[in-house]
PDB file of N, CA and C in Angstrom:
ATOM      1  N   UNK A   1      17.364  13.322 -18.347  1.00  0.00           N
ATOM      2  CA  UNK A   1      16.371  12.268 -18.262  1.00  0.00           C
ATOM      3  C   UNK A   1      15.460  12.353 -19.498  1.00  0.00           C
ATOM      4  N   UNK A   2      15.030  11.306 -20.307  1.00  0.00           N
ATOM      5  CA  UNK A   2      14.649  11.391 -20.949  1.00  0.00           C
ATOM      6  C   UNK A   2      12.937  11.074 -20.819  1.00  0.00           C
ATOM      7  N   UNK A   3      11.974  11.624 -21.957  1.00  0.00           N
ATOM      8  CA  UNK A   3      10.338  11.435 -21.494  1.00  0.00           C
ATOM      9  C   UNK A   3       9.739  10.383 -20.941  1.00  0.00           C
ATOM     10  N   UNK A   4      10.183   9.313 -21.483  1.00  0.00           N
ATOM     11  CA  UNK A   4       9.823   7.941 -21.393  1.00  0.00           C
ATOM     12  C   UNK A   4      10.400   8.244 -19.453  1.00  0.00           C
ATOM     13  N   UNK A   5      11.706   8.016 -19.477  1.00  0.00           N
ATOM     14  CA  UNK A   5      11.801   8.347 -17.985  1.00  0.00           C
ATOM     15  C   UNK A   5      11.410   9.334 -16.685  1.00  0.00           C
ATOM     16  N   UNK A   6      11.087  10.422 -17.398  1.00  0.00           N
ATOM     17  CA  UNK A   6      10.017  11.400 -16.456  1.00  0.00           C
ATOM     18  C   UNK A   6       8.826  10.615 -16.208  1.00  0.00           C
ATOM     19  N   UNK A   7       8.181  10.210 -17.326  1.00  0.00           N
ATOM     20  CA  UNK A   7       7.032   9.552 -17.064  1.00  0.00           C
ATOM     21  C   UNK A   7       7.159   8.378 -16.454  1.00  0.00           C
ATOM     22  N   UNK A   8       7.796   7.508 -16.845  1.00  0.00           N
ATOM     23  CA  UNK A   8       7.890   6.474 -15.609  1.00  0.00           C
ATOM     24  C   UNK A   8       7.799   6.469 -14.068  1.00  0.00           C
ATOM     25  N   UNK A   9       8.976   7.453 -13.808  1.00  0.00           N
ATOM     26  CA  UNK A   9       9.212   7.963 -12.613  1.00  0.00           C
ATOM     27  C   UNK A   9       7.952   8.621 -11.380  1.00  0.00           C
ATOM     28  N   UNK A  10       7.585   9.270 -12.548  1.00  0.00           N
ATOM     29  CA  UNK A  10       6.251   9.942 -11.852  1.00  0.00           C
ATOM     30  C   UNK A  10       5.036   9.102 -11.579  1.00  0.00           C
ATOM     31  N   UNK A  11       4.995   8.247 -12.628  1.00  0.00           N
ATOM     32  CA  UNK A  11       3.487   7.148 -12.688  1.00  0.00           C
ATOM     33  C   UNK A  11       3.820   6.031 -11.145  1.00  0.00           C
ATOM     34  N   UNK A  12       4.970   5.415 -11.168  1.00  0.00           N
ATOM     35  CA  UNK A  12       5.640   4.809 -10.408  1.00  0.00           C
ATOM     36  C   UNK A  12       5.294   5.220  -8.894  1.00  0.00           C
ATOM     37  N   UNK A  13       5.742   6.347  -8.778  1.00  0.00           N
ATOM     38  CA  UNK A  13       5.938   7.036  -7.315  1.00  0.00           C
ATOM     39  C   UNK A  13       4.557   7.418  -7.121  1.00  0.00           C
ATOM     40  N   UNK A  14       3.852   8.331  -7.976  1.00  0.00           N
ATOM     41  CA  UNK A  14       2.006   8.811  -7.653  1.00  0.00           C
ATOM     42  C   UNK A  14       1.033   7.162  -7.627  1.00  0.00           C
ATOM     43  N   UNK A  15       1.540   6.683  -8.342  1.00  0.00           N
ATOM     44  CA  UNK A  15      -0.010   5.470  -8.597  1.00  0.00           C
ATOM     45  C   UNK A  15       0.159   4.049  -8.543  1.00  0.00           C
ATOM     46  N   UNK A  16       1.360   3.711  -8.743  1.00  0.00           N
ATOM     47  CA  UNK A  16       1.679   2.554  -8.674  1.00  0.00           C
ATOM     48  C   UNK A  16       1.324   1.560  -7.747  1.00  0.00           C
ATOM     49  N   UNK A  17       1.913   2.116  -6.098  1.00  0.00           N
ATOM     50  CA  UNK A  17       1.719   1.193  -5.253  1.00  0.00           C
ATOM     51  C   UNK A  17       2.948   0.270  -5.189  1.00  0.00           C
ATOM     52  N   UNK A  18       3.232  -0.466  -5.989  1.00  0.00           N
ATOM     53  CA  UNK A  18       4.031  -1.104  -5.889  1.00  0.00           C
ATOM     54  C   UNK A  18       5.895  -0.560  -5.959  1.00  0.00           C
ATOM     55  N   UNK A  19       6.301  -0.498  -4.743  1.00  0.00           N
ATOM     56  CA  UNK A  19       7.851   0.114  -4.782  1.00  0.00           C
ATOM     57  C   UNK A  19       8.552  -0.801  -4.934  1.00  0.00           C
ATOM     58  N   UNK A  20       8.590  -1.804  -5.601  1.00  0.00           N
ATOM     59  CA  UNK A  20       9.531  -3.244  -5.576  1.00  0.00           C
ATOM     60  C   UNK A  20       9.839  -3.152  -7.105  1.00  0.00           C
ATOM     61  N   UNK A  21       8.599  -2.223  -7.795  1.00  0.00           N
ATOM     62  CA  UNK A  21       9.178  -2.424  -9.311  1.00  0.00           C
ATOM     63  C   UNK A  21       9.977  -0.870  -9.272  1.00  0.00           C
ATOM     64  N   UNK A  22      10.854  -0.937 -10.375  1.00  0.00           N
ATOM     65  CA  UNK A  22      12.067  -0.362 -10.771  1.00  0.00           C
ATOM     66  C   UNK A  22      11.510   0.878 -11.906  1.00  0.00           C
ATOM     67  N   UNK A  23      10.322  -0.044 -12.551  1.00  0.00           N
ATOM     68  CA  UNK A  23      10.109   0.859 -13.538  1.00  0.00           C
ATOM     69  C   UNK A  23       8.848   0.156 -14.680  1.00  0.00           C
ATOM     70  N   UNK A  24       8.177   0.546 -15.254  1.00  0.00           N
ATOM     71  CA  UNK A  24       6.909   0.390 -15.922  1.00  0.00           C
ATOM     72  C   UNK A  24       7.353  -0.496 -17.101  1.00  0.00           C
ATOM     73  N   UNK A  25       6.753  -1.722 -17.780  1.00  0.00           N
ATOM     74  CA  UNK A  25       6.587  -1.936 -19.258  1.00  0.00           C
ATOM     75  C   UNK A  25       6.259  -0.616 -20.264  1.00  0.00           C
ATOM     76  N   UNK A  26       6.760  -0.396 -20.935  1.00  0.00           N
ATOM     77  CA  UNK A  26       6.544   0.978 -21.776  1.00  0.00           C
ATOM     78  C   UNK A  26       5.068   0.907 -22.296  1.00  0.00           C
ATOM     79  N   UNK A  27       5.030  -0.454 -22.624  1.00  0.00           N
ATOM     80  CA  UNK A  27       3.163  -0.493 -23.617  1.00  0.00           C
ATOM     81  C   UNK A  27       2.193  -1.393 -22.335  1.00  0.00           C
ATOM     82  N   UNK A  28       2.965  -1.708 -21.300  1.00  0.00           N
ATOM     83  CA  UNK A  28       1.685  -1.650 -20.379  1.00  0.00           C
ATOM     84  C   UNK A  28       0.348  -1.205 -19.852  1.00  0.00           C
ATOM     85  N   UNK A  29      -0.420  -1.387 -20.429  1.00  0.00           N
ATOM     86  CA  UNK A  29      -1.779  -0.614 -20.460  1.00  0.00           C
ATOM     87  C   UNK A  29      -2.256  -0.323 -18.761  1.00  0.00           C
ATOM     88  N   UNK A  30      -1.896   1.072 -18.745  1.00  0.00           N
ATOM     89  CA  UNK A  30      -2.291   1.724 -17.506  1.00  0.00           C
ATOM     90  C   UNK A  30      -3.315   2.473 -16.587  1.00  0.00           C
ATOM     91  N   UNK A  31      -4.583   2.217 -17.727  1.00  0.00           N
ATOM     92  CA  UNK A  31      -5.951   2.261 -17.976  1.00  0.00           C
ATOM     93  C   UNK A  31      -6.577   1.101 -17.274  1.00  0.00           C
ATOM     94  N   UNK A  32      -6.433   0.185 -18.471  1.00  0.00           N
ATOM     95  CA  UNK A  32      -6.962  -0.954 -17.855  1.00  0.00           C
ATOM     96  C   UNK A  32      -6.735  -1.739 -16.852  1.00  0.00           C
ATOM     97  N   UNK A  33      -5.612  -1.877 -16.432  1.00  0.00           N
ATOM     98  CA  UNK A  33      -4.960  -2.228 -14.969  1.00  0.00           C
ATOM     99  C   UNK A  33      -5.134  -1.607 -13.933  1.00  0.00           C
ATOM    100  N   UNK A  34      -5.976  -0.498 -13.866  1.00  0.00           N
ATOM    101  CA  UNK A  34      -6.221   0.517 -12.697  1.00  0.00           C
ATOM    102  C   UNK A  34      -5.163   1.294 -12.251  1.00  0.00           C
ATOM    103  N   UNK A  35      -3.928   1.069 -12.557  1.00  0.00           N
ATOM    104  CA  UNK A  35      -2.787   1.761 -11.946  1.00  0.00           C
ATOM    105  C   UNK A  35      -3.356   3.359 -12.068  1.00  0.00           C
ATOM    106  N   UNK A  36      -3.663   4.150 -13.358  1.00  0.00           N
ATOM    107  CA  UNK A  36      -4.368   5.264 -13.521  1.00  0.00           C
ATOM    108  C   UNK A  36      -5.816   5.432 -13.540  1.00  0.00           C
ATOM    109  N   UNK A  37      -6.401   6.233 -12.966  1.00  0.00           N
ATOM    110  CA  UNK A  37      -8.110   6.186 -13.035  1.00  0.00           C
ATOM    111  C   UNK A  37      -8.140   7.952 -13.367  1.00  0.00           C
ATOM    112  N   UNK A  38      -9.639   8.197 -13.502  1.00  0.00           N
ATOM    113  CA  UNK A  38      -9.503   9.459 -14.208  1.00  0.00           C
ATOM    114  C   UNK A  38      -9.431  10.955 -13.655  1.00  0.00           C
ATOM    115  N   UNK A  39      -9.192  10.850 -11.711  1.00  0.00           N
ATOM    116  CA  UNK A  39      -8.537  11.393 -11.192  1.00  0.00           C
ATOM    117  C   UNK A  39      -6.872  11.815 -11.553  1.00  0.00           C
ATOM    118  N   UNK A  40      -6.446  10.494 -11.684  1.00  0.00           N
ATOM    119  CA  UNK A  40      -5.169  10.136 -12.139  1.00  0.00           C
ATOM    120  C   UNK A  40      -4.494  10.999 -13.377  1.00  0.00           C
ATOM    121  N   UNK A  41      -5.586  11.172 -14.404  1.00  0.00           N
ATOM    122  CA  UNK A  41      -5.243  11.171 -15.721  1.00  0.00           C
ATOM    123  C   UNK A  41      -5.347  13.101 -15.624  1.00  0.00           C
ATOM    124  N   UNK A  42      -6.375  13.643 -14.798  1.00  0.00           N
ATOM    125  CA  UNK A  42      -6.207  14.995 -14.603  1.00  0.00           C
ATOM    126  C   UNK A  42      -4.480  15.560 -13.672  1.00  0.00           C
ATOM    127  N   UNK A  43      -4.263  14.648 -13.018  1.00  0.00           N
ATOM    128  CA  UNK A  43      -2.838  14.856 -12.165  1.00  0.00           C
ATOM    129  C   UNK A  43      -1.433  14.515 -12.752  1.00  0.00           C
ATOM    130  N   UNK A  44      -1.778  13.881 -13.908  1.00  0.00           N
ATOM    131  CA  UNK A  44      -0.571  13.511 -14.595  1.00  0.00           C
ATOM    132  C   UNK A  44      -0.617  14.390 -15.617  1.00  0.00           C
ATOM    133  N   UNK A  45      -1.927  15.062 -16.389  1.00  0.00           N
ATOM    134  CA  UNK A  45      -1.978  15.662 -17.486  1.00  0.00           C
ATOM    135  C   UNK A  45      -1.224  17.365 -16.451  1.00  0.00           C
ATOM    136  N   UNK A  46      -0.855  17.368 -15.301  1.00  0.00           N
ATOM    137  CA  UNK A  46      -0.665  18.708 -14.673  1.00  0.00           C
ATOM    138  C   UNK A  46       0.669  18.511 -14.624  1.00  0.00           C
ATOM    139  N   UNK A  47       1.614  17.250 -13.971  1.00  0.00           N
ATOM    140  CA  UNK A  47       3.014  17.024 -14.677  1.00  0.00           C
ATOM    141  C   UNK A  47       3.237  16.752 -15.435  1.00  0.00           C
ATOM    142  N   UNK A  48       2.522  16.678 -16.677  1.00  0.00           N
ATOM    143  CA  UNK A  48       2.882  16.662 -18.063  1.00  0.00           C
ATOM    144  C   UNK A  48       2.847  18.544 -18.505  1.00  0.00           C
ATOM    145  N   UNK A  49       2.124  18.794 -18.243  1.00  0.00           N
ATOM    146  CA  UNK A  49       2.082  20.281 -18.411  1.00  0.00           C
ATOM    147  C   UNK A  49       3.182  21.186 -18.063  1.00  0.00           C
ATOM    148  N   UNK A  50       3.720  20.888 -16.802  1.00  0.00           N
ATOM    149  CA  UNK A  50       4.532  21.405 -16.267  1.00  0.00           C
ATOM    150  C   UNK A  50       5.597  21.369 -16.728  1.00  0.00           C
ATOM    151  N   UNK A  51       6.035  19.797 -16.806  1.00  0.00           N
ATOM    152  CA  UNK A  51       7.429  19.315 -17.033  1.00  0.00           C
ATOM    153  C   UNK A  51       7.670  19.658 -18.088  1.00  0.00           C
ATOM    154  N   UNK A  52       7.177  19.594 -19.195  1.00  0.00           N
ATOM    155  CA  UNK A  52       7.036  19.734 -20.651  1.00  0.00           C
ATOM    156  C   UNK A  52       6.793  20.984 -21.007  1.00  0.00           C
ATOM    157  N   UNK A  53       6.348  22.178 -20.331  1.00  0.00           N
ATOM    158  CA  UNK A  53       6.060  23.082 -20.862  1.00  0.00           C
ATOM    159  C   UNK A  53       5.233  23.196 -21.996  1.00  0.00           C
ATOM    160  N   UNK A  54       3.786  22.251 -21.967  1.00  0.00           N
ATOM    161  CA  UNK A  54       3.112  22.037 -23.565  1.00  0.00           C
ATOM    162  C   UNK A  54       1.447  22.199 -22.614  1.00  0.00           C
ATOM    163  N   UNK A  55       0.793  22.784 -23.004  1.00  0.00           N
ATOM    164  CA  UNK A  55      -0.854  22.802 -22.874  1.00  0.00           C
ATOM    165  C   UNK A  55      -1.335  21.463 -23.736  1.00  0.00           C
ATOM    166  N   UNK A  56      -1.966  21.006 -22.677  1.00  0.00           N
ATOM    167  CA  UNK A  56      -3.137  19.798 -22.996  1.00  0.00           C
ATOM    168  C   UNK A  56      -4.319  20.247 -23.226  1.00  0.00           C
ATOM    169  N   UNK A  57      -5.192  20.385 -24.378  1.00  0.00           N
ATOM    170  CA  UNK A  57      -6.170  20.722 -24.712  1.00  0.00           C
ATOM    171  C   UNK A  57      -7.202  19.775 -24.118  1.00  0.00           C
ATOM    172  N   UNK A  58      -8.707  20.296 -24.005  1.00  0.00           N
ATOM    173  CA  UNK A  58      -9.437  19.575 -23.544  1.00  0.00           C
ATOM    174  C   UNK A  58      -9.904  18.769 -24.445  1.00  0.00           C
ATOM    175  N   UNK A  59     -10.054  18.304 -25.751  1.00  0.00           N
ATOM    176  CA  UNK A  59     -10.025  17.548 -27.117  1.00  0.00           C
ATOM    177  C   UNK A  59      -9.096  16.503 -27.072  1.00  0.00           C
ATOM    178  N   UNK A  60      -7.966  17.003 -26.623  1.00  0.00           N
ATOM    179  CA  UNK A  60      -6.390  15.261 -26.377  1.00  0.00           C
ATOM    180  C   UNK A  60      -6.871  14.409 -25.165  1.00  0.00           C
ATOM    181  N   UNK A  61      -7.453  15.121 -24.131  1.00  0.00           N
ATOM    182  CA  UNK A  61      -7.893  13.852 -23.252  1.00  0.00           C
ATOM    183  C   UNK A  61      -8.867  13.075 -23.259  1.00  0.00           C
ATOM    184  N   UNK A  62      -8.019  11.946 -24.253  1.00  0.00           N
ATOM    185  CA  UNK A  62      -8.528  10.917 -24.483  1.00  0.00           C
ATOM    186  C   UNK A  62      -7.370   9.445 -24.332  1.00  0.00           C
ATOM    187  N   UNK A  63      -8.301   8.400 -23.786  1.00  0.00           N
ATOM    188  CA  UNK A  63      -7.597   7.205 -23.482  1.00  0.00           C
ATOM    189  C   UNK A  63      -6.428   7.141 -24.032  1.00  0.00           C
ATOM    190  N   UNK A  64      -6.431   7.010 -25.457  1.00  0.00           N
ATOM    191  CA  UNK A  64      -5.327   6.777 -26.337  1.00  0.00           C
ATOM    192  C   UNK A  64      -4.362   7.378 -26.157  1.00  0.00           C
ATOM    193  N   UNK A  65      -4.352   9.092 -25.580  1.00  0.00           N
ATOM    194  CA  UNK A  65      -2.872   9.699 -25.014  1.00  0.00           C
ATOM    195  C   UNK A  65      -2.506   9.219 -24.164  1.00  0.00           C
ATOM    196  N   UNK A  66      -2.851   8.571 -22.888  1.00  0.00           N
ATOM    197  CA  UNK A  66      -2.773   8.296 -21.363  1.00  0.00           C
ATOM    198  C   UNK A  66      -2.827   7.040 -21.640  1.00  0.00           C
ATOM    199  N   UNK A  67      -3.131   5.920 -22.670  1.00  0.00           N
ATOM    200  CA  UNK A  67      -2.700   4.287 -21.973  1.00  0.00           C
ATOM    201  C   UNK A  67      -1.528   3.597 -21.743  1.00  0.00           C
ATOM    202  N   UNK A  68      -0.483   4.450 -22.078  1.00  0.00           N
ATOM    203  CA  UNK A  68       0.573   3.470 -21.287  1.00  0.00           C
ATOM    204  C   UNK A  68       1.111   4.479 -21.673  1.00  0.00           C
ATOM    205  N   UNK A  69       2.439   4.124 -21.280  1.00  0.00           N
ATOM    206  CA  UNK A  69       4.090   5.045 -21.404  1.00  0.00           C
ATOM    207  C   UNK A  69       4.356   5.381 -22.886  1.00  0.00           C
ATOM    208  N   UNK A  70       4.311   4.615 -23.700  1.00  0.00           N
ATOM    209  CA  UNK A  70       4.618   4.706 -25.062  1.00  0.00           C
ATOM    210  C   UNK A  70       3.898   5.631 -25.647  1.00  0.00           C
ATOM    211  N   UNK A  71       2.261   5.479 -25.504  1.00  0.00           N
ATOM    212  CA  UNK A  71       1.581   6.447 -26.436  1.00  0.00           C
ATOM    213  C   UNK A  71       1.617   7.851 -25.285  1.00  0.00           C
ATOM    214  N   UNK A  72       2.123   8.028 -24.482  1.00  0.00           N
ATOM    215  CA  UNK A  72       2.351   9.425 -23.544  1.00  0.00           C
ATOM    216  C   UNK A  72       3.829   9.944 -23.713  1.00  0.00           C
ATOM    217  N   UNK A  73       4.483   9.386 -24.323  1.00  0.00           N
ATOM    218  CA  UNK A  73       5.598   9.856 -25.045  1.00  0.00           C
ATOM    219  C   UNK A  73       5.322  10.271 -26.564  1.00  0.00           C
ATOM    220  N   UNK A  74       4.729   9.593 -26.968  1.00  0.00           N
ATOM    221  CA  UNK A  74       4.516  10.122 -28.680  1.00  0.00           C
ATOM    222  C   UNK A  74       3.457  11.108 -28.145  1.00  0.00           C
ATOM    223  N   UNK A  75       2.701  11.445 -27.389  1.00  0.00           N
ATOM    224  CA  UNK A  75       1.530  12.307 -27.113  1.00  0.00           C
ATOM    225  C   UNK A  75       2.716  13.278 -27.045  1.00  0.00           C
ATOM    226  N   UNK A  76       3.699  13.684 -26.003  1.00  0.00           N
ATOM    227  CA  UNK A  76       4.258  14.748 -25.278  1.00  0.00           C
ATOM    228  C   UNK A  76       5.227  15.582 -26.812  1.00  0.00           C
ATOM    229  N   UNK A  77       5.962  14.122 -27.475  1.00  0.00           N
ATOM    230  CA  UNK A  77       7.176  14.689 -28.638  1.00  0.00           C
ATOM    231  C   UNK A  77       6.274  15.372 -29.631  1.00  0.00           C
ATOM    232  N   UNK A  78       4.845  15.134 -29.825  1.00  0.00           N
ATOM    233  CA  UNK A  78       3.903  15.665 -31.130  1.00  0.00           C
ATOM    234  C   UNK A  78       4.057  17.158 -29.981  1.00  0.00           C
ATOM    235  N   UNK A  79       3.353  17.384 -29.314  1.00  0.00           N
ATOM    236  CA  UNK A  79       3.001  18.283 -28.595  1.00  0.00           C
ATOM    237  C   UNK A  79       4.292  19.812 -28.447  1.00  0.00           C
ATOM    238  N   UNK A  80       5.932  18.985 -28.169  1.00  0.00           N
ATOM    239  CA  UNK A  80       6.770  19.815 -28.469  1.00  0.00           C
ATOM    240  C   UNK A  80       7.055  19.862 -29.827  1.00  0.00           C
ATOM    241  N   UNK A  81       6.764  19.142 -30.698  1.00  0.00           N
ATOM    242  CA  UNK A  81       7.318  19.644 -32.448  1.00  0.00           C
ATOM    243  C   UNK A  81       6.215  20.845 -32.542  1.00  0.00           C
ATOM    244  N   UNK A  82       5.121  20.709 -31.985  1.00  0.00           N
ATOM    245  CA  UNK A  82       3.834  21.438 -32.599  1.00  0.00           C
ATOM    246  C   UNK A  82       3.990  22.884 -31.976  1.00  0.00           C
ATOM    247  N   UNK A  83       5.072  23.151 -31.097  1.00  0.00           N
ATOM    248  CA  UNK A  83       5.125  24.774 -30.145  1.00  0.00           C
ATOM    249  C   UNK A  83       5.282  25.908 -30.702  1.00  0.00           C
TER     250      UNK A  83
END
């Protein structure tokens, strides 16, 4: 499975609400739509941690890692080049 698809999967099933969709717009802003709030963003930054095997510094949590699928994939691939 690839990142883009871990993350989907997980955002989908924890926050979504909606089980009729299949799967996320990649640059869907997931901030502003409420799907994530900043409960959210501490529980995803813990399966991102996990899954990935990469520490999230307290300095990266910021909007711009967490607004949609796209920039949480380029967040995660910087994070494994950088190990």
């Amino acid at each position: 499975m690839t990142i883009l698809e871990e993350l989907d999967k997980f955002v989908l099933v924890e926050f979504s609400g909606d089980f009729s969709k299949k799967s996320l717009e990649p640059d869907e802003d997931l901030l502003e739509q409420g799907i994530i709030d900043s409960l959210g963003i501490m529980k995803l930054i813990l399966f991102i941690e996990e899954t990935f095997s990469i520490k999230v510094l307290d300095e990266e949590i910021v909007p711009e890692n967490f607004q949609c699928l796209n920039s949480m994939v380029k967040f995660v691939e910087r994070k494994i080049q950088n190990k």
